[in-house]
Each structure stands twice: as structure tokens, then as C-alpha cells.
PDB file of N, CA and C in Angstrom:
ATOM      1  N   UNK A   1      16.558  14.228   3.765  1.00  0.00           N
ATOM      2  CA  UNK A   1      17.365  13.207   4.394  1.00  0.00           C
ATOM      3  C   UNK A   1      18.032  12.341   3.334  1.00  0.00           C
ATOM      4  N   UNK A   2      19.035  11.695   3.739  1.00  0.00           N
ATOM      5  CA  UNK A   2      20.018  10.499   2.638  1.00  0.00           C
ATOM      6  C   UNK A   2      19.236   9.224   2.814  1.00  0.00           C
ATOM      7  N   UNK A   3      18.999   8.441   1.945  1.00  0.00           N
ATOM      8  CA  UNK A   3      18.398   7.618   1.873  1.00  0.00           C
ATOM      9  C   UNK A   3      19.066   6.435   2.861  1.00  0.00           C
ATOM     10  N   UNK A   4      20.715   6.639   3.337  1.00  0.00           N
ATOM     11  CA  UNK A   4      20.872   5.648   4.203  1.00  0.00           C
ATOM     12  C   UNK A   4      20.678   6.373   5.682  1.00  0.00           C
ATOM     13  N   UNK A   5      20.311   7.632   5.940  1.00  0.00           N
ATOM     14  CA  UNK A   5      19.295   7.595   7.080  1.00  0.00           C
ATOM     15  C   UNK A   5      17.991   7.863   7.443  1.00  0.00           C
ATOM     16  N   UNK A   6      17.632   6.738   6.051  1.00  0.00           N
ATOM     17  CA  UNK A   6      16.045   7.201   6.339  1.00  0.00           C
ATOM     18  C   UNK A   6      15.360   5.556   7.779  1.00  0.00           C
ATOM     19  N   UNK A   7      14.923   5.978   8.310  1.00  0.00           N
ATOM     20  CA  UNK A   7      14.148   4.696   8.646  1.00  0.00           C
ATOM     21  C   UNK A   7      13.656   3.752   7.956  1.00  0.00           C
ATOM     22  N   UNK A   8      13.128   2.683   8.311  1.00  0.00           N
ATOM     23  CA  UNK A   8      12.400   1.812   7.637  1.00  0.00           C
ATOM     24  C   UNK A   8      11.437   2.253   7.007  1.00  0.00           C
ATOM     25  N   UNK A   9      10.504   2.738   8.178  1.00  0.00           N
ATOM     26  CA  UNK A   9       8.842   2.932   7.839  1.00  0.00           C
ATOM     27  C   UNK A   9       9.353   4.390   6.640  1.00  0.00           C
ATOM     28  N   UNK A  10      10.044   5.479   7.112  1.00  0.00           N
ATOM     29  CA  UNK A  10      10.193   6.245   5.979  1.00  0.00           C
ATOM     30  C   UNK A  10      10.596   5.857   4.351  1.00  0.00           C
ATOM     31  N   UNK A  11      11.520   4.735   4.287  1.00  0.00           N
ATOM     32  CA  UNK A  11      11.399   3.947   3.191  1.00  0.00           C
ATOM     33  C   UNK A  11      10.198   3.728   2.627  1.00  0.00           C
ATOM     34  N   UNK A  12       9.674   2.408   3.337  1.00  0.00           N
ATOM     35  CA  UNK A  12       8.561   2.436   3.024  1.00  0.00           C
ATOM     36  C   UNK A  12       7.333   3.431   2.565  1.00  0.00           C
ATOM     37  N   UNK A  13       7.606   4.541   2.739  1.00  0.00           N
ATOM     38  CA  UNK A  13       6.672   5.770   2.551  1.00  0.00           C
ATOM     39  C   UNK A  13       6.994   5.984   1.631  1.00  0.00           C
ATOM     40  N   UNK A  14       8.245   6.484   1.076  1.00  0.00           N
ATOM     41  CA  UNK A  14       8.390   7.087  -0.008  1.00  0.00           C
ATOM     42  C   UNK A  14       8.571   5.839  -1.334  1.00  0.00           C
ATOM     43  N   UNK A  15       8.233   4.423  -1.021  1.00  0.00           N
ATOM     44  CA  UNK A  15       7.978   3.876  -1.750  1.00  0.00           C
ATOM     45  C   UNK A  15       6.351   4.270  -2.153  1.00  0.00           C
ATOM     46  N   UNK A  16       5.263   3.673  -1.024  1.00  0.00           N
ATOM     47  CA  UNK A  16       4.223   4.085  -1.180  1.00  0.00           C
ATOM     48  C   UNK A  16       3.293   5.373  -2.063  1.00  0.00           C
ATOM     49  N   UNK A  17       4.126   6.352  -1.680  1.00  0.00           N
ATOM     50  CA  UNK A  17       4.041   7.621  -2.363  1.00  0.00           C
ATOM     51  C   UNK A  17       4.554   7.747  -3.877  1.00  0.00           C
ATOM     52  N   UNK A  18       4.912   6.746  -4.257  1.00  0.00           N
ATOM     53  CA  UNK A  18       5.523   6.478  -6.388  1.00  0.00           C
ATOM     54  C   UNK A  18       4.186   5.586  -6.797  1.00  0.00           C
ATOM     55  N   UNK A  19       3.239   4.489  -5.941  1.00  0.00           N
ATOM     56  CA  UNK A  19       2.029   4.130  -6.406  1.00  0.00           C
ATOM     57  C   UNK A  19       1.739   4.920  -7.355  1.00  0.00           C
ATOM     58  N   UNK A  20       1.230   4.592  -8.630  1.00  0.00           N
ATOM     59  CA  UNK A  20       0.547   5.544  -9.340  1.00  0.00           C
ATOM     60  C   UNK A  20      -0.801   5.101  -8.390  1.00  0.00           C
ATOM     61  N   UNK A  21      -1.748   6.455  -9.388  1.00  0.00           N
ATOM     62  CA  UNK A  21      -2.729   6.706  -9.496  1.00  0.00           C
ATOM     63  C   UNK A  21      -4.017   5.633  -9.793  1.00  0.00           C
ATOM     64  N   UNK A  22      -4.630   4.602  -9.282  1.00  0.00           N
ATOM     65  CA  UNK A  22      -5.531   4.425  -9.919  1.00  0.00           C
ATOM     66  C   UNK A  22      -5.068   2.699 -10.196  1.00  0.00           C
ATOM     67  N   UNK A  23      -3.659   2.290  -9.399  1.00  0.00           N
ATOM     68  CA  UNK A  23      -2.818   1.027  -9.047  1.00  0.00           C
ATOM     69  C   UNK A  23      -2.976   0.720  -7.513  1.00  0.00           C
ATOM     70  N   UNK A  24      -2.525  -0.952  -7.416  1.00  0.00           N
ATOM     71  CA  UNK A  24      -2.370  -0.834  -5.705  1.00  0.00           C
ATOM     72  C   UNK A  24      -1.233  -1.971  -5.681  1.00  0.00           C
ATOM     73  N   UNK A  25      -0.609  -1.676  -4.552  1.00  0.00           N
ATOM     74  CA  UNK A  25       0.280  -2.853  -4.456  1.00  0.00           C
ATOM     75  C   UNK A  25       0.107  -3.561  -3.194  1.00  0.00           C
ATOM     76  N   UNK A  26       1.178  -4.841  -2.470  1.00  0.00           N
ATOM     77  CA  UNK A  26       1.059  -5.398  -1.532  1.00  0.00           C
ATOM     78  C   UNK A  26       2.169  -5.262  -0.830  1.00  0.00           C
ATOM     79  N   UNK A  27       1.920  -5.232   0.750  1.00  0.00           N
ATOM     80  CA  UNK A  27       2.581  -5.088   1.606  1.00  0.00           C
ATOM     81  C   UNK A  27       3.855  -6.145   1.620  1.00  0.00           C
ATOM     82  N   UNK A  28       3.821  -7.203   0.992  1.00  0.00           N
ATOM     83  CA  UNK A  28       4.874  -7.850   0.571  1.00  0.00           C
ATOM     84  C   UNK A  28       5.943  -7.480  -0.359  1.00  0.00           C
ATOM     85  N   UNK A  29       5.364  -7.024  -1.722  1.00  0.00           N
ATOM     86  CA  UNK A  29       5.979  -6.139  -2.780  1.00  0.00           C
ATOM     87  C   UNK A  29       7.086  -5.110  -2.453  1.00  0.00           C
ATOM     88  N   UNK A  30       6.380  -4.435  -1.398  1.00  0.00           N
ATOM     89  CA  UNK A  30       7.191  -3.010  -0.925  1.00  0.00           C
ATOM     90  C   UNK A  30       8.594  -3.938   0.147  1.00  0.00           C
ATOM     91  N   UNK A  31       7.953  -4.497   0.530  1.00  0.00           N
ATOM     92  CA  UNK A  31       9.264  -4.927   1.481  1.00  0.00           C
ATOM     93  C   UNK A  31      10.033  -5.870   0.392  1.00  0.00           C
ATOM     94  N   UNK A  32       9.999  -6.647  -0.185  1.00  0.00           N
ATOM     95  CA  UNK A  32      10.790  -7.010  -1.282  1.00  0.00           C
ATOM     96  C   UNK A  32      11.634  -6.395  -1.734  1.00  0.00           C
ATOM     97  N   UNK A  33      10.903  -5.044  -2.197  1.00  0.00           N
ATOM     98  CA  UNK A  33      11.760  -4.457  -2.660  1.00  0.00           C
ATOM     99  C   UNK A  33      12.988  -2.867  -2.283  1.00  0.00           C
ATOM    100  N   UNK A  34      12.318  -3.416  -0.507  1.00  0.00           N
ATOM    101  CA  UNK A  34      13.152  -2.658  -0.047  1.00  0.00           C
ATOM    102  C   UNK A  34      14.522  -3.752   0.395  1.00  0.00           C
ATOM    103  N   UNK A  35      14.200  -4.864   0.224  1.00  0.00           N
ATOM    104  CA  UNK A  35      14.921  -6.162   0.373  1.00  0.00           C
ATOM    105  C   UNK A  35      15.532  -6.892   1.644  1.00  0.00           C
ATOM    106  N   UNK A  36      14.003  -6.775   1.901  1.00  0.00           N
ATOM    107  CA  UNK A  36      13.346  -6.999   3.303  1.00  0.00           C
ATOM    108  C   UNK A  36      12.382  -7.913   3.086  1.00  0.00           C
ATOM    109  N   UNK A  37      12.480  -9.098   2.640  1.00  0.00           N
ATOM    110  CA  UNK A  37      11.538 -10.018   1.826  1.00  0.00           C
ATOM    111  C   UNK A  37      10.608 -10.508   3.057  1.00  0.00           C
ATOM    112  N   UNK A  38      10.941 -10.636   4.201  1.00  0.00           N
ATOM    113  CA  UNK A  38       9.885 -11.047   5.106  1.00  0.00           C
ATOM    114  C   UNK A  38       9.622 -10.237   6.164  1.00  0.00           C
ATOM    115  N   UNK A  39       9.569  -9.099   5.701  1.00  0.00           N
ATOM    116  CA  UNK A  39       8.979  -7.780   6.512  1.00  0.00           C
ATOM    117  C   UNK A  39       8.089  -7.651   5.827  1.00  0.00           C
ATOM    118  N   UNK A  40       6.790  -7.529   5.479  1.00  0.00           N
ATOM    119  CA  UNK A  40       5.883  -6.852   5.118  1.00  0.00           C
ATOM    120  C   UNK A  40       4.757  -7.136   5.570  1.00  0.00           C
ATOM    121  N   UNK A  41       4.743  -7.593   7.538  1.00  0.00           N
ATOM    122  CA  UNK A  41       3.925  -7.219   8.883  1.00  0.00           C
ATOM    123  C   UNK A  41       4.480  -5.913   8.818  1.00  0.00           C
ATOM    124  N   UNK A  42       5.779  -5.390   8.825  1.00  0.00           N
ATOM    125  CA  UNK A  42       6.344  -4.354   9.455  1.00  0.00           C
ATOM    126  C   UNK A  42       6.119  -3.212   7.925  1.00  0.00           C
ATOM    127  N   UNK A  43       5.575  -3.489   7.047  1.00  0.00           N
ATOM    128  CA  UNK A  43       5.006  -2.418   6.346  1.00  0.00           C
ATOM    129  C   UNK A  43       3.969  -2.271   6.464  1.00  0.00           C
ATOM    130  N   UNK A  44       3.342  -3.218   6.816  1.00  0.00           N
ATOM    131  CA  UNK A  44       1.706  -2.806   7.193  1.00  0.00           C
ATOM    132  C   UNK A  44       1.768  -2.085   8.853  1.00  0.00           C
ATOM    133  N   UNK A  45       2.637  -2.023   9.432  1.00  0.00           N
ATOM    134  CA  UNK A  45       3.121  -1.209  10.960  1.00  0.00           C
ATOM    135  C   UNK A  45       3.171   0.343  10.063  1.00  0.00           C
ATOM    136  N   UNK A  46       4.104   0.274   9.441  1.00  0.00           N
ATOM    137  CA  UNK A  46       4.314   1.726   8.986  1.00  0.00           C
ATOM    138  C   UNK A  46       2.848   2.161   7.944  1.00  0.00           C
ATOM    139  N   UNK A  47       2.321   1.519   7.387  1.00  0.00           N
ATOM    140  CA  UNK A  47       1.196   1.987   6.435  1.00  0.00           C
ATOM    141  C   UNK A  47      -0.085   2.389   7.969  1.00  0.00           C
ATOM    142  N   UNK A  48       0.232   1.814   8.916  1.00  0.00           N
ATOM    143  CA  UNK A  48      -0.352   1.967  10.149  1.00  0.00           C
ATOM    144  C   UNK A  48      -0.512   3.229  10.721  1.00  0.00           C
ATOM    145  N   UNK A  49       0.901   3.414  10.591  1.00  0.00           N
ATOM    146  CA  UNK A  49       1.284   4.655  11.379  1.00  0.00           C
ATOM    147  C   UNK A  49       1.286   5.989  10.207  1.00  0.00           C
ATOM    148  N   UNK A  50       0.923   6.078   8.989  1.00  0.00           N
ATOM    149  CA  UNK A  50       1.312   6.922   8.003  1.00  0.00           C
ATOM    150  C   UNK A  50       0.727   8.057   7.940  1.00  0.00           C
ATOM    151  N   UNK A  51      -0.838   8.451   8.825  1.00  0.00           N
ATOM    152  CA  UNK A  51      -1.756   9.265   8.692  1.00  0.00           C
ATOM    153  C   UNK A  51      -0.983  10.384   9.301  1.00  0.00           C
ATOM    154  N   UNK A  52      -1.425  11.611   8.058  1.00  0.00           N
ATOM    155  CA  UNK A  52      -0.737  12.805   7.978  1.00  0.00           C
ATOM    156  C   UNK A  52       0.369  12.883   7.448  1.00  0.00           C
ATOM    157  N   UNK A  53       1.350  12.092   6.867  1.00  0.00           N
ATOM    158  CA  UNK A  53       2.386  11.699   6.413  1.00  0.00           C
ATOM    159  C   UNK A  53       2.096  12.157   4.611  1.00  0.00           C
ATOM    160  N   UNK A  54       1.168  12.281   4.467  1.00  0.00           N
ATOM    161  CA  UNK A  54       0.841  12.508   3.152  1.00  0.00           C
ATOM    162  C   UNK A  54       1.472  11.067   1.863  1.00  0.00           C
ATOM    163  N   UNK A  55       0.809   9.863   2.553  1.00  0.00           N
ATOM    164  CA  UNK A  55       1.114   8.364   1.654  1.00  0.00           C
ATOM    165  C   UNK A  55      -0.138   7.725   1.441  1.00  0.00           C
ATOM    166  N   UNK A  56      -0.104   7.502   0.429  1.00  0.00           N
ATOM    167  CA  UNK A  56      -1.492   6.953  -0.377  1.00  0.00           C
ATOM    168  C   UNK A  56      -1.348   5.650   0.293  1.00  0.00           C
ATOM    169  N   UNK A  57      -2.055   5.416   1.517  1.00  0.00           N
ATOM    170  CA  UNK A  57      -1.654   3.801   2.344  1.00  0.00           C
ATOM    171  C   UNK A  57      -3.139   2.835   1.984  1.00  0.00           C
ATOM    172  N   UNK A  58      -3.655   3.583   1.491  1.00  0.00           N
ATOM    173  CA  UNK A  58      -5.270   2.727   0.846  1.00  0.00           C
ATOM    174  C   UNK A  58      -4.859   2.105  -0.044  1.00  0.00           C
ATOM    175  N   UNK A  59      -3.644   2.401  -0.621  1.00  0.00           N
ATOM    176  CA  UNK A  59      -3.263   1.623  -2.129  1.00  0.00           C
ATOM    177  C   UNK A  59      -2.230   0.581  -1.764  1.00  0.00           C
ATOM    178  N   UNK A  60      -2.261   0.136  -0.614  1.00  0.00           N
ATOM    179  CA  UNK A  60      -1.552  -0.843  -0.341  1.00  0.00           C
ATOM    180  C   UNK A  60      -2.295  -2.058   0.474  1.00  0.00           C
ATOM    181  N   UNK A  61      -2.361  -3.573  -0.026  1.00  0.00           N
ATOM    182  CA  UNK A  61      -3.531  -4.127   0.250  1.00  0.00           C
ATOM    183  C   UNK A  61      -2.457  -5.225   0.876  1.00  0.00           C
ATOM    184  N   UNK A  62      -3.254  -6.600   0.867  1.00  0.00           N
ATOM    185  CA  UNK A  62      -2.851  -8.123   1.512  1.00  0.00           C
ATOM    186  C   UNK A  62      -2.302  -8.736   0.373  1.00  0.00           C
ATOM    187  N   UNK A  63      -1.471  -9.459   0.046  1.00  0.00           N
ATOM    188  CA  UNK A  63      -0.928 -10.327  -1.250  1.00  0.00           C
ATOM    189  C   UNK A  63      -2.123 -11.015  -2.359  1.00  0.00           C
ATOM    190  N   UNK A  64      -3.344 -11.149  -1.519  1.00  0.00           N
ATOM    191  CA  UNK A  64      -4.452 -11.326  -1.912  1.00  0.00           C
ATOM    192  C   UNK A  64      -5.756 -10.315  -2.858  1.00  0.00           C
ATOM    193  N   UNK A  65      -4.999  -9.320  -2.358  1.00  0.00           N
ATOM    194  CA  UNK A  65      -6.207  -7.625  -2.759  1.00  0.00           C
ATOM    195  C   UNK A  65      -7.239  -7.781  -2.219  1.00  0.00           C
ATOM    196  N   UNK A  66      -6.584  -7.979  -0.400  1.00  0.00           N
ATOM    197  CA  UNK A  66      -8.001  -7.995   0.218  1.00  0.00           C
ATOM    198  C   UNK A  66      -7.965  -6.235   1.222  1.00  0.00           C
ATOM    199  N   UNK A  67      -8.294  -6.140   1.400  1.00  0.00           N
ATOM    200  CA  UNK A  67      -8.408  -4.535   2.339  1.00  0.00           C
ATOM    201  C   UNK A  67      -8.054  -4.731   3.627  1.00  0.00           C
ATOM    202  N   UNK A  68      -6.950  -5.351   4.238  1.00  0.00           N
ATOM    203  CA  UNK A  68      -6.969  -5.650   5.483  1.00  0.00           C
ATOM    204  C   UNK A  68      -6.421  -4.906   6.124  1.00  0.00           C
ATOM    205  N   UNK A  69      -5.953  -3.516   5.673  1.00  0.00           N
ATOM    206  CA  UNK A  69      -6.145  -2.714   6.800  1.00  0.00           C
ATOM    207  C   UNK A  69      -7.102  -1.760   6.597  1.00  0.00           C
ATOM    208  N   UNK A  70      -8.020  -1.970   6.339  1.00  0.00           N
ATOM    209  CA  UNK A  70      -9.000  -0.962   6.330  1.00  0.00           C
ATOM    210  C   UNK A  70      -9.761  -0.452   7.683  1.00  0.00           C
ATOM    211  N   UNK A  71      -9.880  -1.125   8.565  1.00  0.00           N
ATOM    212  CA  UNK A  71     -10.060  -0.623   9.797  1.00  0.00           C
ATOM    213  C   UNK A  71      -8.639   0.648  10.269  1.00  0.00           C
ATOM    214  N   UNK A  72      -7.615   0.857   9.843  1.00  0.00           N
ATOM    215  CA  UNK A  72      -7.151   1.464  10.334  1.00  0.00           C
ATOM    216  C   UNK A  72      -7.188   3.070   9.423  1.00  0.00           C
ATOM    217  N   UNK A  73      -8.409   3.408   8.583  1.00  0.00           N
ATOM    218  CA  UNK A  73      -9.185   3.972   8.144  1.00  0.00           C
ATOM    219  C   UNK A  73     -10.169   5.025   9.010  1.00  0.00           C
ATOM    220  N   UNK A  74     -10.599   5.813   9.099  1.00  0.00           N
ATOM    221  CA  UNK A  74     -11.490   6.544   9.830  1.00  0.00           C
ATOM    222  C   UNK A  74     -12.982   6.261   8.411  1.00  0.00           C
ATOM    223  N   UNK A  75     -14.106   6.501   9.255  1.00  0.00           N
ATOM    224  CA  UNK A  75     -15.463   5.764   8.860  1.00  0.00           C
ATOM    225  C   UNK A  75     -15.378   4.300   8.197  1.00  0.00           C
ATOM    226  N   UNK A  76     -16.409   4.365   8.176  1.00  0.00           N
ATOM    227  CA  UNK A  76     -16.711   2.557   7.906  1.00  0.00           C
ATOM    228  C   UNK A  76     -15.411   1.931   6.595  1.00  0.00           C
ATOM    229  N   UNK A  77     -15.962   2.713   5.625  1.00  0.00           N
ATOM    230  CA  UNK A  77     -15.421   2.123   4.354  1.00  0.00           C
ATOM    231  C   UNK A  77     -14.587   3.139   3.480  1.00  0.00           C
ATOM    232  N   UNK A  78     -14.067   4.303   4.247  1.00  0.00           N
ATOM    233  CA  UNK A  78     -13.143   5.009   3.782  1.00  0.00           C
ATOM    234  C   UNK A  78     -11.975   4.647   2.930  1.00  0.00           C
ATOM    235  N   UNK A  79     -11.307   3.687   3.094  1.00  0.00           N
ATOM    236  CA  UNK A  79     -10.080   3.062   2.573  1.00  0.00           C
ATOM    237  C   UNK A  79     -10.811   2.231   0.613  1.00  0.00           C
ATOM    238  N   UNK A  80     -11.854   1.294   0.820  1.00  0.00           N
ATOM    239  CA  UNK A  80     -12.832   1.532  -0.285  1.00  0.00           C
ATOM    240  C   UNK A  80     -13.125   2.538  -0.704  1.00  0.00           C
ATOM    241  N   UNK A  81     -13.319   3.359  -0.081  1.00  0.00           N
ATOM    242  CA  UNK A  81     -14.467   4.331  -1.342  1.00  0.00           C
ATOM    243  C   UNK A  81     -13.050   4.924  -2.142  1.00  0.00           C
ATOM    244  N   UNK A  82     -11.599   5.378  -1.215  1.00  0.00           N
ATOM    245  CA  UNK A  82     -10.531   6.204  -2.042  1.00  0.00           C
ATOM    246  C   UNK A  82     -10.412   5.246  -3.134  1.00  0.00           C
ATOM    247  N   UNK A  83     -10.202   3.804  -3.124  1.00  0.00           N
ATOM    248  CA  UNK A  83      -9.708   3.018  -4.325  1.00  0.00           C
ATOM    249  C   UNK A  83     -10.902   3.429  -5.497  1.00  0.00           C
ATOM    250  N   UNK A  84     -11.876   3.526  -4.839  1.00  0.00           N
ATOM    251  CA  UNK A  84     -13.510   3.204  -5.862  1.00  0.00           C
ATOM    252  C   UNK A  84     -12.924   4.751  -6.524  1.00  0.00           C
ATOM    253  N   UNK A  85     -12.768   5.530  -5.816  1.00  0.00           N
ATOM    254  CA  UNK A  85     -12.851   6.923  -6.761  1.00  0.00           C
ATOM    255  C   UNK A  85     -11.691   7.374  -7.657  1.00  0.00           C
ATOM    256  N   UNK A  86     -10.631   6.096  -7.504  1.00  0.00           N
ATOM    257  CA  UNK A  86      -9.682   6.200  -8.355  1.00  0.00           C
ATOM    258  C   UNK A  86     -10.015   4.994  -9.186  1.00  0.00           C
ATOM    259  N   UNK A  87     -10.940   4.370  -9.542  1.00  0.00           N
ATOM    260  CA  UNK A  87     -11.504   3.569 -10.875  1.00  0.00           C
ATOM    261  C   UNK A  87     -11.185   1.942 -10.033  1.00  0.00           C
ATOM    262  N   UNK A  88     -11.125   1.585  -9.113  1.00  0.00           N
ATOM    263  CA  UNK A  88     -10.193  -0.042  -8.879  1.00  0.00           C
ATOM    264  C   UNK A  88     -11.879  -0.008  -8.156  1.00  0.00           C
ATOM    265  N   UNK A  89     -12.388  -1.243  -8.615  1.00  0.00           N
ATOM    266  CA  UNK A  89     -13.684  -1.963  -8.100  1.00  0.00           C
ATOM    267  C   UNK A  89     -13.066  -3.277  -7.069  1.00  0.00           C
ATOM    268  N   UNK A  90     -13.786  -2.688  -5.908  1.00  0.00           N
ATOM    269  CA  UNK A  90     -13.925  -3.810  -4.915  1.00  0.00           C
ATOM    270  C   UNK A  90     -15.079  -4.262  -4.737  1.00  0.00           C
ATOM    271  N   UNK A  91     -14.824  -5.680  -4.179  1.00  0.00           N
ATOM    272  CA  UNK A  91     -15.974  -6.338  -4.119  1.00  0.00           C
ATOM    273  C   UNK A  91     -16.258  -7.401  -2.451  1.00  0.00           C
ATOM    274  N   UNK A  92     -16.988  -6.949  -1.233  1.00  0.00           N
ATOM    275  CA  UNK A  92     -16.732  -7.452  -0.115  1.00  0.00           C
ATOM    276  C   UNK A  92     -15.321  -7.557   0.210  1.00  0.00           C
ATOM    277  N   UNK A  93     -14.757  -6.412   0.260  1.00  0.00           N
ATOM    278  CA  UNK A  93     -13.379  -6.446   0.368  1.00  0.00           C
ATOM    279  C   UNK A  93     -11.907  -6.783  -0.253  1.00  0.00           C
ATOM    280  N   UNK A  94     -12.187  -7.130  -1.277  1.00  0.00           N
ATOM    281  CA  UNK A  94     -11.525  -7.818  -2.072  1.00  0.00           C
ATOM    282  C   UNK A  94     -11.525  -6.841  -3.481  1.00  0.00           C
ATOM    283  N   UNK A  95     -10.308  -6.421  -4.349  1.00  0.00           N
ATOM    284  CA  UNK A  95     -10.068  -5.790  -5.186  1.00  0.00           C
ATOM    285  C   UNK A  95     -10.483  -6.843  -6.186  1.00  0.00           C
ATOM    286  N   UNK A  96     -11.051  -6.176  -7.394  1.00  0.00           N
ATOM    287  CA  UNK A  96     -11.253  -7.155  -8.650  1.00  0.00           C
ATOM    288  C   UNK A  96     -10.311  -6.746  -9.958  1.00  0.00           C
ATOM    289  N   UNK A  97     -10.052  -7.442 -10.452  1.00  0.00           N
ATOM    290  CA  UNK A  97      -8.917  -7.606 -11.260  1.00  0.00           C
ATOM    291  C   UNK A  97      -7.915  -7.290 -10.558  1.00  0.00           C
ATOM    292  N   UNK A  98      -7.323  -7.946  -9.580  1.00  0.00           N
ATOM    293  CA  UNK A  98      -6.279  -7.547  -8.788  1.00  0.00           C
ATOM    294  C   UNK A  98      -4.664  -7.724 -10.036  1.00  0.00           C
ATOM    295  N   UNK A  99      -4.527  -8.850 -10.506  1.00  0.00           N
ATOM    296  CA  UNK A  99      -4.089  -8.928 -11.281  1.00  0.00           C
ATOM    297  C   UNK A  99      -3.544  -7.494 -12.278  1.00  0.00           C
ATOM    298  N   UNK A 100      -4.228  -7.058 -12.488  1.00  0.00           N
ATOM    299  CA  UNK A 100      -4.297  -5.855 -13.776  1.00  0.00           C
ATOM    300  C   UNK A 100      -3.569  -4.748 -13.209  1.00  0.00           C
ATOM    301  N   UNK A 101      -4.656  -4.378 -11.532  1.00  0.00           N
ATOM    302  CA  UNK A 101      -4.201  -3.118 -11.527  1.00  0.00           C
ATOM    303  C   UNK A 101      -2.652  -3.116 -10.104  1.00  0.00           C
ATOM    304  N   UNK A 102      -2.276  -4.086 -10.175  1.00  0.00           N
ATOM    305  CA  UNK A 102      -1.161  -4.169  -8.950  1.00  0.00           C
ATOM    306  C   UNK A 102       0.135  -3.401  -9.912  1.00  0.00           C
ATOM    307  N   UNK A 103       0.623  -3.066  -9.069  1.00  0.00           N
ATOM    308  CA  UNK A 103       2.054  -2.311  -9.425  1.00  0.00           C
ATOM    309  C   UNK A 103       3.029  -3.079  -8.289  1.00  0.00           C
ATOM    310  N   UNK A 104       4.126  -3.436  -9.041  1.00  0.00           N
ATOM    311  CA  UNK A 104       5.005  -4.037  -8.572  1.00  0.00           C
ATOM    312  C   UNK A 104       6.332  -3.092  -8.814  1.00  0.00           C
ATOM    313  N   UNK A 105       6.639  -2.635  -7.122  1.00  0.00           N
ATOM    314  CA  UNK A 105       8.033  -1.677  -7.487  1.00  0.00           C
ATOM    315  C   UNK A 105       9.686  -1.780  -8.207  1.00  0.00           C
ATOM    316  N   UNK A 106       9.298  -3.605  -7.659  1.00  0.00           N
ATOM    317  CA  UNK A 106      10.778  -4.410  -7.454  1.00  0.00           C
ATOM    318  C   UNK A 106      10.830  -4.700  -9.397  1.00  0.00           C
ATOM    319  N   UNK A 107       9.351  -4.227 -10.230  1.00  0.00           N
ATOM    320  CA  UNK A 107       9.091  -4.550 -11.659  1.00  0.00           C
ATOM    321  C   UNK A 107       9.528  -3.039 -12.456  1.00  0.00           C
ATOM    322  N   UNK A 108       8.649  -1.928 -11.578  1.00  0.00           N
ATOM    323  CA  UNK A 108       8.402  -1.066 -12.272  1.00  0.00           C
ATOM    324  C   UNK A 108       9.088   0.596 -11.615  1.00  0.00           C
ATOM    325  N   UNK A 109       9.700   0.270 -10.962  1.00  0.00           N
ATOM    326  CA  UNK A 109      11.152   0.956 -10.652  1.00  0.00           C
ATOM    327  C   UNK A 109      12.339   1.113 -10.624  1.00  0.00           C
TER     328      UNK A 109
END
């Protein structure tokens, strides 16, 4: 597809999907920098809807690096354990060194 008919949420995906490895960003970030500065309820809609879509949506957190969509996860702490096994330590929900490991697209694209 052309990027001016992609949808929103497909935007958003194929932002999601450039995350590196072993980084996370915020649902604010991505809409920023789709330049959509106060959409990023409506990226956490599409990180919602992404399963099977093949988008790393665990790597996208709250402005905070808190896990708040992790309920939309299958088992308890699924959305944790993917960050844990790509090296990012959480702690009661909350990413540690959030700072370090955030990737910012609107920086690093």
C-alpha cells in the first residue's frame, strides 16, 4: 500500500514494527510522530487491535514506562515476560531505566 492510503492504526504499525530490539517507546511518541500529537489514546486503540498483525505492541508502554496495556495480553504477565526476555527489567509494572532504553521515532528516524 502507499503510505497516503494507509490507515491510521496501519501507520501506527509500521511505526511499531522499526522498535528495535530490546527498546520501548510511548504511545505518545508514535503519535507525535505520526503528527498526531494528541492521539496517542488512539494508538493504544490500534496497539489494541494489533494481535496477529505481526507488531511488537509489548514495546509500547504509558509516557511513564508503566505496562498499561498489559491486560490486553493473553496470560497474566505475558506482555512482561516479552520485555524481560529482551533484557528491559520491570519492576511492579513499571520499566526501569525507562530513560535509557526508550526509543524515540520523531529522534531516531
Amino acid at each position: 500500500m502507499k503510505p497516503e492510503t494507509l490507515s491510521f492504526f496501519d501507520k501506527v504499525y509500521e511505526v511499531a514494527r522499526l522498535i528495535p530490539y530490546g527498546r520501548v517507546t510511548s504511545y505518545g511518541a508514535i503519535a507525535k510522530y505520526l503528527g498526531a500529537v494528541r492521539s496517542a489514546r488512539m494508538v493504544g486503540y490500534a496497539m489494541n487491535g494489533s494481535g496477529g498483525k505481526d507488531v511488537p505492541a509489548h514495546r509500547v508502554v504509558n509516557r511513564k514506562g508503566l505496562l498499561t496495556g498489559k491486560h490486553h495480553f493473553d496470560g497474566t504477565n505475558l506482555m512482561q515476560q516479552l520485555l524481560e526476555s529482551e533484557g528491559i527489567k520491570v519492576v511492579d509494572n513499571q520499566i526501569q531505566d525507562f530513560e535509557v532504553v526508550f526509543w524515540d521515532p520523531s529522534v531516531e528516524l
